[in-house]
Protein backbone atom coordinates (compact mmCIF):
# COMPACT_ATOMS: atom_id res chain seq x y z
CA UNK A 1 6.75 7.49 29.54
CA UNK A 2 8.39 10.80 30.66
CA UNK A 3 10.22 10.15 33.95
CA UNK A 4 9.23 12.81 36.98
CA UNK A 5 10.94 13.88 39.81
CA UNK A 6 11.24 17.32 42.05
CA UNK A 7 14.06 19.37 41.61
CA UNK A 8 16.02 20.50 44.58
CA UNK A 9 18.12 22.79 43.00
CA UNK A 10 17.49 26.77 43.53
CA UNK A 11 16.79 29.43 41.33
CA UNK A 12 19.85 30.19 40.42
CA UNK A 13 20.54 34.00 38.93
CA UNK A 14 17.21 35.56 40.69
CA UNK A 15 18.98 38.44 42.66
CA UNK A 16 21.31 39.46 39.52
CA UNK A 17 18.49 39.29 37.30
CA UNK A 18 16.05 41.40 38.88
CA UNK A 19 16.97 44.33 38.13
CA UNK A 20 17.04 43.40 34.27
CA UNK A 21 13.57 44.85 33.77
CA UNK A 22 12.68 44.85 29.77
CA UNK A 23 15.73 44.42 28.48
CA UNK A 24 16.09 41.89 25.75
CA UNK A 25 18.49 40.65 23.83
CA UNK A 26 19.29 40.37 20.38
CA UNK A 27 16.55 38.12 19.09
CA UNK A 28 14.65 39.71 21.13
CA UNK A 29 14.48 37.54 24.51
CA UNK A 30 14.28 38.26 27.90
CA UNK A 31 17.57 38.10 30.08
CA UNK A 32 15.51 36.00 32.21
CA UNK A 33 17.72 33.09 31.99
CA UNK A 34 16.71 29.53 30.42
CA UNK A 35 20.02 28.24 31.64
CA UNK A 36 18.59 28.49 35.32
CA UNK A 37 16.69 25.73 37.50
CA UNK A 38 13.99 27.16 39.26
CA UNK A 39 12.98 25.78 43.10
CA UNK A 40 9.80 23.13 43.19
CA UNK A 41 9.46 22.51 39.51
CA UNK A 42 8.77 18.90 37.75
CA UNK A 43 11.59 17.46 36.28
CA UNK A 44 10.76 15.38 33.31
CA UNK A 45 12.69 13.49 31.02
CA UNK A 46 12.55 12.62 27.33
CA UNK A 47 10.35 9.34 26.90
CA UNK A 48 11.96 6.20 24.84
CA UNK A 49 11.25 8.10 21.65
CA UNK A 50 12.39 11.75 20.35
CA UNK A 51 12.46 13.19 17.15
CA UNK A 52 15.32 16.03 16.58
CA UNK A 53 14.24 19.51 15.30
CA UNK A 54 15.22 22.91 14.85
CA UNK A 55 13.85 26.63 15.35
CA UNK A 56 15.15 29.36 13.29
CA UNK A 57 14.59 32.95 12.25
CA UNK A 58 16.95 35.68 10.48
CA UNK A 59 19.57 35.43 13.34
CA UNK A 60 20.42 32.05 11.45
CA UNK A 61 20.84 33.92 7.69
CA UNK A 62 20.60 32.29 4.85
CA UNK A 63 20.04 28.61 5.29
CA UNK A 64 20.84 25.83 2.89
CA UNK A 65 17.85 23.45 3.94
CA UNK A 66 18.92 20.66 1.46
CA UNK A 67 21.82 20.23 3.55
CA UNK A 68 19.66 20.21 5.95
CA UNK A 69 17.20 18.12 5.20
CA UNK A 70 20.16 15.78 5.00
CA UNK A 71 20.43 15.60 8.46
CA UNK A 72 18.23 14.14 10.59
CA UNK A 73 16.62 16.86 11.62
CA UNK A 74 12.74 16.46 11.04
CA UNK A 75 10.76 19.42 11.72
CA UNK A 76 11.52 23.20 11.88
CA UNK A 77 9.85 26.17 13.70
CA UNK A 78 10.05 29.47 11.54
CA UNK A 79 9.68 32.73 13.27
CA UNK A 80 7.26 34.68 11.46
CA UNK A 81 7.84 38.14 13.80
CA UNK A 82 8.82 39.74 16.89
CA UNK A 83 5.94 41.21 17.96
CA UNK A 84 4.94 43.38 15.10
CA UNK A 85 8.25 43.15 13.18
CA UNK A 86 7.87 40.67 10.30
CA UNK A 87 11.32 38.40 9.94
CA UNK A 88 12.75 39.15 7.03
CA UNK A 89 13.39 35.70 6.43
CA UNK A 90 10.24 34.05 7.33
CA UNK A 91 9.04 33.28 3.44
CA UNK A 92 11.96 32.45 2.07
CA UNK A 93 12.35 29.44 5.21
CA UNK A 94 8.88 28.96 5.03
CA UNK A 95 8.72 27.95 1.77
CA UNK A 96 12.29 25.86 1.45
CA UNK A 97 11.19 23.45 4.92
CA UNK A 98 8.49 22.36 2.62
CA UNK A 99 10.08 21.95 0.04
CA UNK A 100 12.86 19.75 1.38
CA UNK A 101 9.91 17.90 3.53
CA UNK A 102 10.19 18.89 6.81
CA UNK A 103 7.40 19.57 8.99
CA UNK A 104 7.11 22.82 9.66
CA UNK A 105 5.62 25.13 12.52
CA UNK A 106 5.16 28.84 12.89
CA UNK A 107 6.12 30.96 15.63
CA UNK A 108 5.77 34.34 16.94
CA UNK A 109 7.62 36.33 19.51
CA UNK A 110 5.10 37.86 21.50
CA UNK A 111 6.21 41.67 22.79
CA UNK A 112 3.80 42.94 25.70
CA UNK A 113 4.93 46.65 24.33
CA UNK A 114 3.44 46.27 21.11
CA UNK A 115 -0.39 45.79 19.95
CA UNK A 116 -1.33 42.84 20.53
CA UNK A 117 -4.43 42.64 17.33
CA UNK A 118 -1.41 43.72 15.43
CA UNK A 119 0.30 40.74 16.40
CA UNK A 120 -2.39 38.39 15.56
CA UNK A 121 -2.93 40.00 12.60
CA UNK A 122 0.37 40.16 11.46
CA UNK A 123 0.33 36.09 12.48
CA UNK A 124 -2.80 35.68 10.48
CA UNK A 125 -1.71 37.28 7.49
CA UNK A 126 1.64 35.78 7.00
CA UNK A 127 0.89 32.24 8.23
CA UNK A 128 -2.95 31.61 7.14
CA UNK A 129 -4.06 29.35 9.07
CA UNK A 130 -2.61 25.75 10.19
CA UNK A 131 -2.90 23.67 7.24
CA UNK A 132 -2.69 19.53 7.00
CA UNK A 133 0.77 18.55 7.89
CA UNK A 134 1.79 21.74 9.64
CA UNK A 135 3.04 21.94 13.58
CA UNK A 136 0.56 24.18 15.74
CA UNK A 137 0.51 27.42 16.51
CA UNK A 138 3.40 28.40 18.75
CA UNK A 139 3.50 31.60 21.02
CA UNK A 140 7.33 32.44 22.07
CA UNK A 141 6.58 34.02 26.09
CA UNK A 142 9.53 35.18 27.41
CA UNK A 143 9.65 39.08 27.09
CA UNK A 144 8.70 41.23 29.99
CA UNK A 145 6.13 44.22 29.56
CA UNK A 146 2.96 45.37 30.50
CA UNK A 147 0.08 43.38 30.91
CA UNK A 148 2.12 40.21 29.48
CA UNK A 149 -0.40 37.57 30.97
CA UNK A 150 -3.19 39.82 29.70
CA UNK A 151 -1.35 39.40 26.26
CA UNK A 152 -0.67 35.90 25.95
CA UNK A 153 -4.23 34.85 26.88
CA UNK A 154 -5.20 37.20 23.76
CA UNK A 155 -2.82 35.56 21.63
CA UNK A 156 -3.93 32.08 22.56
CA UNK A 157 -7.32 32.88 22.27
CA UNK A 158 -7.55 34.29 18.90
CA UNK A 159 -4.74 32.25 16.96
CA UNK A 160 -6.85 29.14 17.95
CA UNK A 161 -10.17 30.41 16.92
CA UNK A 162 -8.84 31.56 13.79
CA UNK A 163 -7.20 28.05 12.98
CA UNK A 164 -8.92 25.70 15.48
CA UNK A 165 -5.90 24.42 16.34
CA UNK A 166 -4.52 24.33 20.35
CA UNK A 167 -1.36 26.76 20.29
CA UNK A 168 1.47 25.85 22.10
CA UNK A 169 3.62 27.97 24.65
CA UNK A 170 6.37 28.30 24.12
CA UNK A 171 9.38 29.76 27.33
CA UNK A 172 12.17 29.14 30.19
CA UNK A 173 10.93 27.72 33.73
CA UNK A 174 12.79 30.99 35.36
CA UNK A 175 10.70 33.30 33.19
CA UNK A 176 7.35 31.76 33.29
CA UNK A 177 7.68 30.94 37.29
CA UNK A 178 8.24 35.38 37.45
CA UNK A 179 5.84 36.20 34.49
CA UNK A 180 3.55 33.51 33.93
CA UNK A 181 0.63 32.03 36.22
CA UNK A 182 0.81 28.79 38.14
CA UNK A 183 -3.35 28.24 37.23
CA UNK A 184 -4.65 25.56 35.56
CA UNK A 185 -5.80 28.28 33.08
CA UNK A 186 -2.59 27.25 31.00
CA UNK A 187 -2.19 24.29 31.44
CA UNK A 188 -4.72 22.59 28.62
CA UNK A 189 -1.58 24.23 26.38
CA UNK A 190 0.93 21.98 25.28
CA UNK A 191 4.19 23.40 26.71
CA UNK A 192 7.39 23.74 24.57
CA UNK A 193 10.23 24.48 27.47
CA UNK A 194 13.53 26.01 27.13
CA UNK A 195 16.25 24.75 29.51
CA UNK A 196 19.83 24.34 28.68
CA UNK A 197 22.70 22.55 29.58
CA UNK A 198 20.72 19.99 31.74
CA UNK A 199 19.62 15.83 31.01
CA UNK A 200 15.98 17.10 31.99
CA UNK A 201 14.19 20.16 31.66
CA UNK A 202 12.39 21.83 34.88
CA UNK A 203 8.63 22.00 34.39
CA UNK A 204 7.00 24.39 35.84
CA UNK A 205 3.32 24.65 37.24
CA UNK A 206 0.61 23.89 35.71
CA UNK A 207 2.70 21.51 33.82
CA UNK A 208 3.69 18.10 34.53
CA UNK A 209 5.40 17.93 31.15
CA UNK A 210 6.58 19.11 27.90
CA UNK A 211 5.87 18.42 24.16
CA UNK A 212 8.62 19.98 22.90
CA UNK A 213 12.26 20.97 24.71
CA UNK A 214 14.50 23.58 23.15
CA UNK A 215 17.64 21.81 24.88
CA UNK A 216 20.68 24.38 23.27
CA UNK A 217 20.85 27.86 21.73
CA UNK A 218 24.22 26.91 20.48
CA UNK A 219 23.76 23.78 18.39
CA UNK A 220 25.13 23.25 15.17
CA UNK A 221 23.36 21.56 12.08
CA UNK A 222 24.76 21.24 8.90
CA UNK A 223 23.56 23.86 5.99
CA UNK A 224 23.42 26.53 8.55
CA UNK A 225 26.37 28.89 9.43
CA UNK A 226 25.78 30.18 12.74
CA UNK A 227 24.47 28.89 15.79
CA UNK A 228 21.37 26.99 16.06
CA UNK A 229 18.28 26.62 18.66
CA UNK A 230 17.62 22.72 18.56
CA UNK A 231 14.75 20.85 19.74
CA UNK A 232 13.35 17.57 21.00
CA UNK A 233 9.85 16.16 20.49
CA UNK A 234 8.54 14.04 22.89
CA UNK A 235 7.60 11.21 20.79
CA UNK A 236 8.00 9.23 18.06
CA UNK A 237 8.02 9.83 14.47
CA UNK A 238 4.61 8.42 14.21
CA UNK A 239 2.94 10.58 16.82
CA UNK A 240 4.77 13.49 15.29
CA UNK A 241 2.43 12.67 12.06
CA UNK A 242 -0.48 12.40 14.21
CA UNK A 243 0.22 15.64 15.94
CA UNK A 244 0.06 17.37 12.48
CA UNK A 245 -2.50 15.43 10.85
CA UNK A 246 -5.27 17.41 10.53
CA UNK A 247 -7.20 14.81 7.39
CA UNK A 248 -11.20 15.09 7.64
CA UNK A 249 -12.35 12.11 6.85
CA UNK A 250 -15.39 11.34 4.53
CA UNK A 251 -14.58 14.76 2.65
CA UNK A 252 -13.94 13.58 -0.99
CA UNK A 253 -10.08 14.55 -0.38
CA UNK A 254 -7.48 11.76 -0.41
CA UNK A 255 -5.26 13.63 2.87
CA UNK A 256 -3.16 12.93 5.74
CA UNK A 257 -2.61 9.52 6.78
CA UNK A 258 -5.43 8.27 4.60
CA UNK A 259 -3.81 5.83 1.60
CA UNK A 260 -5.25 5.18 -1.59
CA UNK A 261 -3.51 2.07 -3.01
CA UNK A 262 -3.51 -0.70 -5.66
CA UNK A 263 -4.37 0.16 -9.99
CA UNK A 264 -5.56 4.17 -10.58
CA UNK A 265 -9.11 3.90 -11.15
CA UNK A 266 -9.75 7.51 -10.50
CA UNK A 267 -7.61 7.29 -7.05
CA UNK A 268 -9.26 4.21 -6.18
CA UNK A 269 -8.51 1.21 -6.15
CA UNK A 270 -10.83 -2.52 -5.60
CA UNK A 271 -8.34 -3.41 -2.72
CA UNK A 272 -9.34 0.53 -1.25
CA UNK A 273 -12.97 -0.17 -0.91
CA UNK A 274 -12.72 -3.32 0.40
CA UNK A 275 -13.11 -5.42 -2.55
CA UNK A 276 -10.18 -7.58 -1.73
CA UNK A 277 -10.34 -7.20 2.23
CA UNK A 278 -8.08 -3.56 2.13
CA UNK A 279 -8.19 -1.42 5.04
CA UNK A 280 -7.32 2.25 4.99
CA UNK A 281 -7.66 5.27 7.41
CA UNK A 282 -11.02 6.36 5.62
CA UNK A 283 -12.78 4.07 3.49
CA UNK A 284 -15.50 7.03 2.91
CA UNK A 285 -12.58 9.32 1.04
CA UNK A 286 -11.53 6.20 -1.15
CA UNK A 287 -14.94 5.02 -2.21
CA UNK A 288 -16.66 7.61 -3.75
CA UNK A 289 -15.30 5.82 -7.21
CA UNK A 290 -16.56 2.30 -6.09
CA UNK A 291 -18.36 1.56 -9.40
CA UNK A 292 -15.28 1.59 -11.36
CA UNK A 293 -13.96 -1.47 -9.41
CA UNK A 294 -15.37 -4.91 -10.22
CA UNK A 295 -14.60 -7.84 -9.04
CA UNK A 296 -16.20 -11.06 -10.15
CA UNK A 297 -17.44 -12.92 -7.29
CA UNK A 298 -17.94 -10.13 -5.04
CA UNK A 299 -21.32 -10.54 -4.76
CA UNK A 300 -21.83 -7.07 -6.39
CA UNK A 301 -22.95 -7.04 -10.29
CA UNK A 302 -21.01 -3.77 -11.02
CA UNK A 303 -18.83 -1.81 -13.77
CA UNK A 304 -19.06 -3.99 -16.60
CA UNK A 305 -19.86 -7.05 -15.09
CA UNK A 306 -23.80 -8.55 -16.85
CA UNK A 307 -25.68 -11.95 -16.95
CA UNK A 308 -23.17 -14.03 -19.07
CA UNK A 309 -19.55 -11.82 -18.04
CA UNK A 310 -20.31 -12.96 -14.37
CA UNK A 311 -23.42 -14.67 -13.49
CA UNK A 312 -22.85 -15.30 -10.06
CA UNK A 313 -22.80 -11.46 -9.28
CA UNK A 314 -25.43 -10.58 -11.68
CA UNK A 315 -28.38 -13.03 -12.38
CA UNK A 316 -31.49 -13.09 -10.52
CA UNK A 317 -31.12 -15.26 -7.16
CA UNK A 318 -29.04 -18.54 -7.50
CA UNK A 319 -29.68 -19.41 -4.20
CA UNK A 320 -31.76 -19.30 -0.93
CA UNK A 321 -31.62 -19.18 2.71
CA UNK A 322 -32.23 -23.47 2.41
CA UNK A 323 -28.93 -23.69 0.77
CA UNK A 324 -26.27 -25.46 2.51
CA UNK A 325 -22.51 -24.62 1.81
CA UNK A 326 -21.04 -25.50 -1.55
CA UNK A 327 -17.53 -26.72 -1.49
CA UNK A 328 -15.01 -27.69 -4.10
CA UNK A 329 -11.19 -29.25 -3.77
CA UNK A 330 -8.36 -26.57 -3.33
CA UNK A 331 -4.26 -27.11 -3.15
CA UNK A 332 -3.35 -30.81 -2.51
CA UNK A 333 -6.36 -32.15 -1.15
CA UNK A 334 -7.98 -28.91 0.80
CA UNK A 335 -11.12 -28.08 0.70
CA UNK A 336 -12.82 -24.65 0.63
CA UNK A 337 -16.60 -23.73 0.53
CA UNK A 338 -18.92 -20.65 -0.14
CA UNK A 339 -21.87 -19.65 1.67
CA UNK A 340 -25.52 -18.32 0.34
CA UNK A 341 -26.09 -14.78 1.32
CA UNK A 342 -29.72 -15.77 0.38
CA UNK A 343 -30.04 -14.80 -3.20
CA UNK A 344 -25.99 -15.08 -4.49
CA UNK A 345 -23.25 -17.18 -3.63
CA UNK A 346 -20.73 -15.70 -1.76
CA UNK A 347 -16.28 -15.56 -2.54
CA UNK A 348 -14.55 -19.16 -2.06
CA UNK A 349 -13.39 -18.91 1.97
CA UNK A 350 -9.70 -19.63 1.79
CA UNK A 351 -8.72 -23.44 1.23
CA UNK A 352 -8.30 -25.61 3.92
CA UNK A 353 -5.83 -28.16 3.04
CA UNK A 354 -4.30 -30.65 5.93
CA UNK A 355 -3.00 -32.67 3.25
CA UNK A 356 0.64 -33.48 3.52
CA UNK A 357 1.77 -34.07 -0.12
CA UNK A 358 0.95 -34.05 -3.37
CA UNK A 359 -1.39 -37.05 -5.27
CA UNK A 360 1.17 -39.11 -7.30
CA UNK A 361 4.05 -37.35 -5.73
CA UNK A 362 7.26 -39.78 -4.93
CA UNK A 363 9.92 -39.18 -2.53
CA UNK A 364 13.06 -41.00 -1.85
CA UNK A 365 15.58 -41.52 0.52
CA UNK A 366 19.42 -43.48 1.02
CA UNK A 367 19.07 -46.49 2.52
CA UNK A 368 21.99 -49.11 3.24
CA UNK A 369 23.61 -49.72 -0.15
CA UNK A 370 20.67 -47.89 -2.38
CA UNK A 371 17.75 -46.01 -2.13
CA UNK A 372 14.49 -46.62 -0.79
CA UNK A 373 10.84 -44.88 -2.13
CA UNK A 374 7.63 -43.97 -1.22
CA UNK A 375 4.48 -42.72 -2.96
CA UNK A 376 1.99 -39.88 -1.74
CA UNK A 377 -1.66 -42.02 -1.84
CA UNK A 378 -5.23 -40.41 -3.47
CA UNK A 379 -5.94 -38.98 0.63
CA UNK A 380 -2.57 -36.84 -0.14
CA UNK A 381 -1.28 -39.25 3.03
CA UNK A 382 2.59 -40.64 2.46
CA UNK A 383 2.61 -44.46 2.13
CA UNK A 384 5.32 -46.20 3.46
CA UNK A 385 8.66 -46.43 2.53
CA UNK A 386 9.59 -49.45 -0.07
CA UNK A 387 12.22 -52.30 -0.09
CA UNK A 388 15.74 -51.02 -0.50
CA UNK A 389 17.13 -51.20 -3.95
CA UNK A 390 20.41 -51.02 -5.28
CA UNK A 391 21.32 -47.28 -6.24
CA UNK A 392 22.57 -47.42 -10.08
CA UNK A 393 24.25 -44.47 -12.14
CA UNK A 394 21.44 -44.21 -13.94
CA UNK A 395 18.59 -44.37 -11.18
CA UNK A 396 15.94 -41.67 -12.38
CA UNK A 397 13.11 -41.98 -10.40
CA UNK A 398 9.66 -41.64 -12.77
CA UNK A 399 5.93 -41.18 -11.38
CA UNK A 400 5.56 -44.57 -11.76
CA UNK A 401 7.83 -45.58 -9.03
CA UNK A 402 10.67 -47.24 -11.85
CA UNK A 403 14.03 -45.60 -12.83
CA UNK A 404 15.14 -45.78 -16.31
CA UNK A 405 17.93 -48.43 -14.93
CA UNK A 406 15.11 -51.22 -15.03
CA UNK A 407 14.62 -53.26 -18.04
CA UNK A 408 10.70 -51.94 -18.60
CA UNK A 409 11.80 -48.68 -18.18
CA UNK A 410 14.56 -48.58 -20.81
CA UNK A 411 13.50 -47.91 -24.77
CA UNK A 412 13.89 -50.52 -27.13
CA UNK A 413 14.81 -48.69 -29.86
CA UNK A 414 18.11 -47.45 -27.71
CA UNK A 415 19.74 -51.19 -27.24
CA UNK A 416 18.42 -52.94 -30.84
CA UNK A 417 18.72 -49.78 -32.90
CA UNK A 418 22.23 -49.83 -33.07
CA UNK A 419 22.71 -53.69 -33.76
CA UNK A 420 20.05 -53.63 -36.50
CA UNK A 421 22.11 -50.78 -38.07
CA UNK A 422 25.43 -52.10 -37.89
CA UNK A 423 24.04 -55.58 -39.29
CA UNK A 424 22.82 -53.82 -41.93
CA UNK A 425 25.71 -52.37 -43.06
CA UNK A 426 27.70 -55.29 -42.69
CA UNK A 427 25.47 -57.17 -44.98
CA UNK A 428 25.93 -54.03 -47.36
CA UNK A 429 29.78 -54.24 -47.64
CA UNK A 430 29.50 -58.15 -47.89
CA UNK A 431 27.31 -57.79 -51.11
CA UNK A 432 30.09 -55.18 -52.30
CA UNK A 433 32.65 -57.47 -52.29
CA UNK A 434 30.91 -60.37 -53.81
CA UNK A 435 30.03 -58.11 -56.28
CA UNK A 436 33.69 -57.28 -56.84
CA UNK A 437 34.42 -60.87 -56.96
């Protein structure tokens, strides 16, 4: 969680930036100054989790977002205009965030001087709407003019019923504590806060914290040649995702954090409906293709499955409520059952096996001067360990408890073989020579 405290630090700049008025600079900010702490605001730090991001516009130029995609940056905030004045640049970065696969967020500079339908419009137009995966809405507060507040709540209120999506604001705590309203009226908006060269950011009222904190003007990221605004989310990279994620489920569309896994079968898979216990987001958007999974034993006679491919899904009733259990052996001497749901057997529960070896099985061990054996019984229980024998160079150990060093273990053929052969040939060469003779 964010950590809070009250700052007791005072607005510093206040008497040398009053007379200021409208001036702006060159992107087209206030001189109200995001490097000052303001008197009674919330100070709140980053949580355990951030996620590093950027916000960029022309003043940046051309930007190589391969490079920095590289980085680990993971989201971007595109300017699409001050006030009415497109940015030149907007499509072009619009276009390469997504590319590269950053999340990406619009933003607009909002200029009390100027029309404010214009700006919506011009918003509108250019942006479209908040799509799955995108950032919300953000409105950049922090140029003086007439009727500002008036402004801003116009802004708000049409961007979001356009896109039904909650913009965020978007300024400095000196700026909004001289130009913005201490009401709760703002403070359902998620606030993203400029304050520089400080651990935390000042909050000010309504808020009692940020969602976003643009922490340096001056940062540097590589694939981008000038100086950089850069940016903290309060979070991690999961709630990020869930911030953007904007999925409907039960809509047909595979989207947002909803995963289709397992064989294509149209999209689906058996695992995605549940077939073989999967669990996904939305089961609704992964099951309108349920037919074309089957599964034999499912209890479901579908696809291809008939009578004599698999009768237990797909004859008439095999069984009734009177049915007890049916079980069957499983692993070494486990034991799993099924249960009637009624009219069809149900899948094989998994096996429960407390057995501790193998039927048949033998083990051995050293003992004093040999080895000593024992053989794993019918109830898959050890027996115990036998007599010590002599260990010889030979010792093979067979299932039936003899090694091929004891007489009935040894072939026949392998000792008398030889000696019948080599009598046999002696007898040969003895004829020879009598024959010689």
């Amino acid at each position: 969680m964010a950590r809070l405290c009250r700052s007791t630090l005072a607005l510093a700049l206040t008497l040398a930036l009053a007379g200021c008025g409208t001036d702006t600079g060159a992107d087209g900010r206030s001189n109200l100054d995001p490097y000052a702490t303001i008197e009674q605001a919330v100070i709140v730090c980053p949580g355990a989790d951030t996620v590093l991001g950027i916000d960029v516009s022309r003043w940046q130029g051309d930007i190589d977002w391969d490079r920095v995609a590289a980085t680990n940056v993971r989201f971007a905030y595109i300017r699409v205009a001050a006030g009415v004045t497109e940015d030149v640049n907007f499509d072009t970065n619009w276009s390469e965030a997504e590319r590269v696969g950053l999340i990406r967020g619009a933003y607009q500079a909002l200029h009390p001087g100027s029309s404010i339908s214009q700006q919506t419009d011009l918003w509108l137009n250019k942006v479209g709407g908040v799509q799955n995966g995108e950032l919300p809405p953000i409105v950049d507060y922090e140029v003086q003019g007439p009727n500002a507040l008036d402004k801003l709540r116009t802004w708000l209120n049409t961007i979001e019923g356009a896109t039904g999506v909650t913009p965020i604001i978007y300024s400095n705590p000196s700026f909004w504590s001289s130009e913005g309203s201490s009401s709760n009226e703002f403070g359902h908006y998620p606030l993203w806060i400029a304050n520089y060269e400080v651990n935390c950011p000042d909050v000010p009222a309504p808020w009692t914290g940020w969602m976003f904190w643009q922490y340096t003007e001056a940062g540097s990221v590589d694939g981008i040649g000038t100086n950089v605004d850069r940016d903290w989310f309060d979070g991690s990279m999961a709630d990020l995702r869930a911030l953007v994620d904007r999925s409907e489920c039960n809509n047909g569309v595979i989207e947002g954090e909803e995963q289709c896994d397992g064989a294509d079968l149209g999209g689906v898979s058996c695992s995605d409906i549940g077939f073989n216990g999967g669990q996904l987001a939305c089961d609704g958007d992964c099951n309108f293709d349920s037919q074309a999974c089957t599964l034999c034993g499912d209890g479901n006679c579908s696809g291809d499955e008939d009578e004599q491919t698999c009768p237990q899904d797909c004859s008439v009733c095999q069984c009734g409520p009177e049915d007890a259990p049916q079980s069957r052996s499983c692993g070494w001497c486990g034991e799993q059952t099924r249960e009637c749901d009624g009219c069809h057997w149900g899948l094989w529960l998994d096996c429960r096996d407390e057995g501790e070896c193998e039927r048949g099985s033998l083990e051995q061990r050293a003992c004093e001067g040999g080895l000593e054996q024992r053989l794993c019984g019918e109830d898959c229980s050890w027996g115990d360990w036998g007599t010590c024998q002599p260990e010889r160079p030979d010792d093979t150990p067979s299932a039936g408890g003899c090694s091929q060093g004891d007489s009935p273990c040894r072939d026949p053929l392998g000792i008398l073989l030889p000696v019948l052969l080599f009598a046999w040939i002696g007898r040969r060469l003895g004829v020879g020579s009598r024959r010689q003779g």
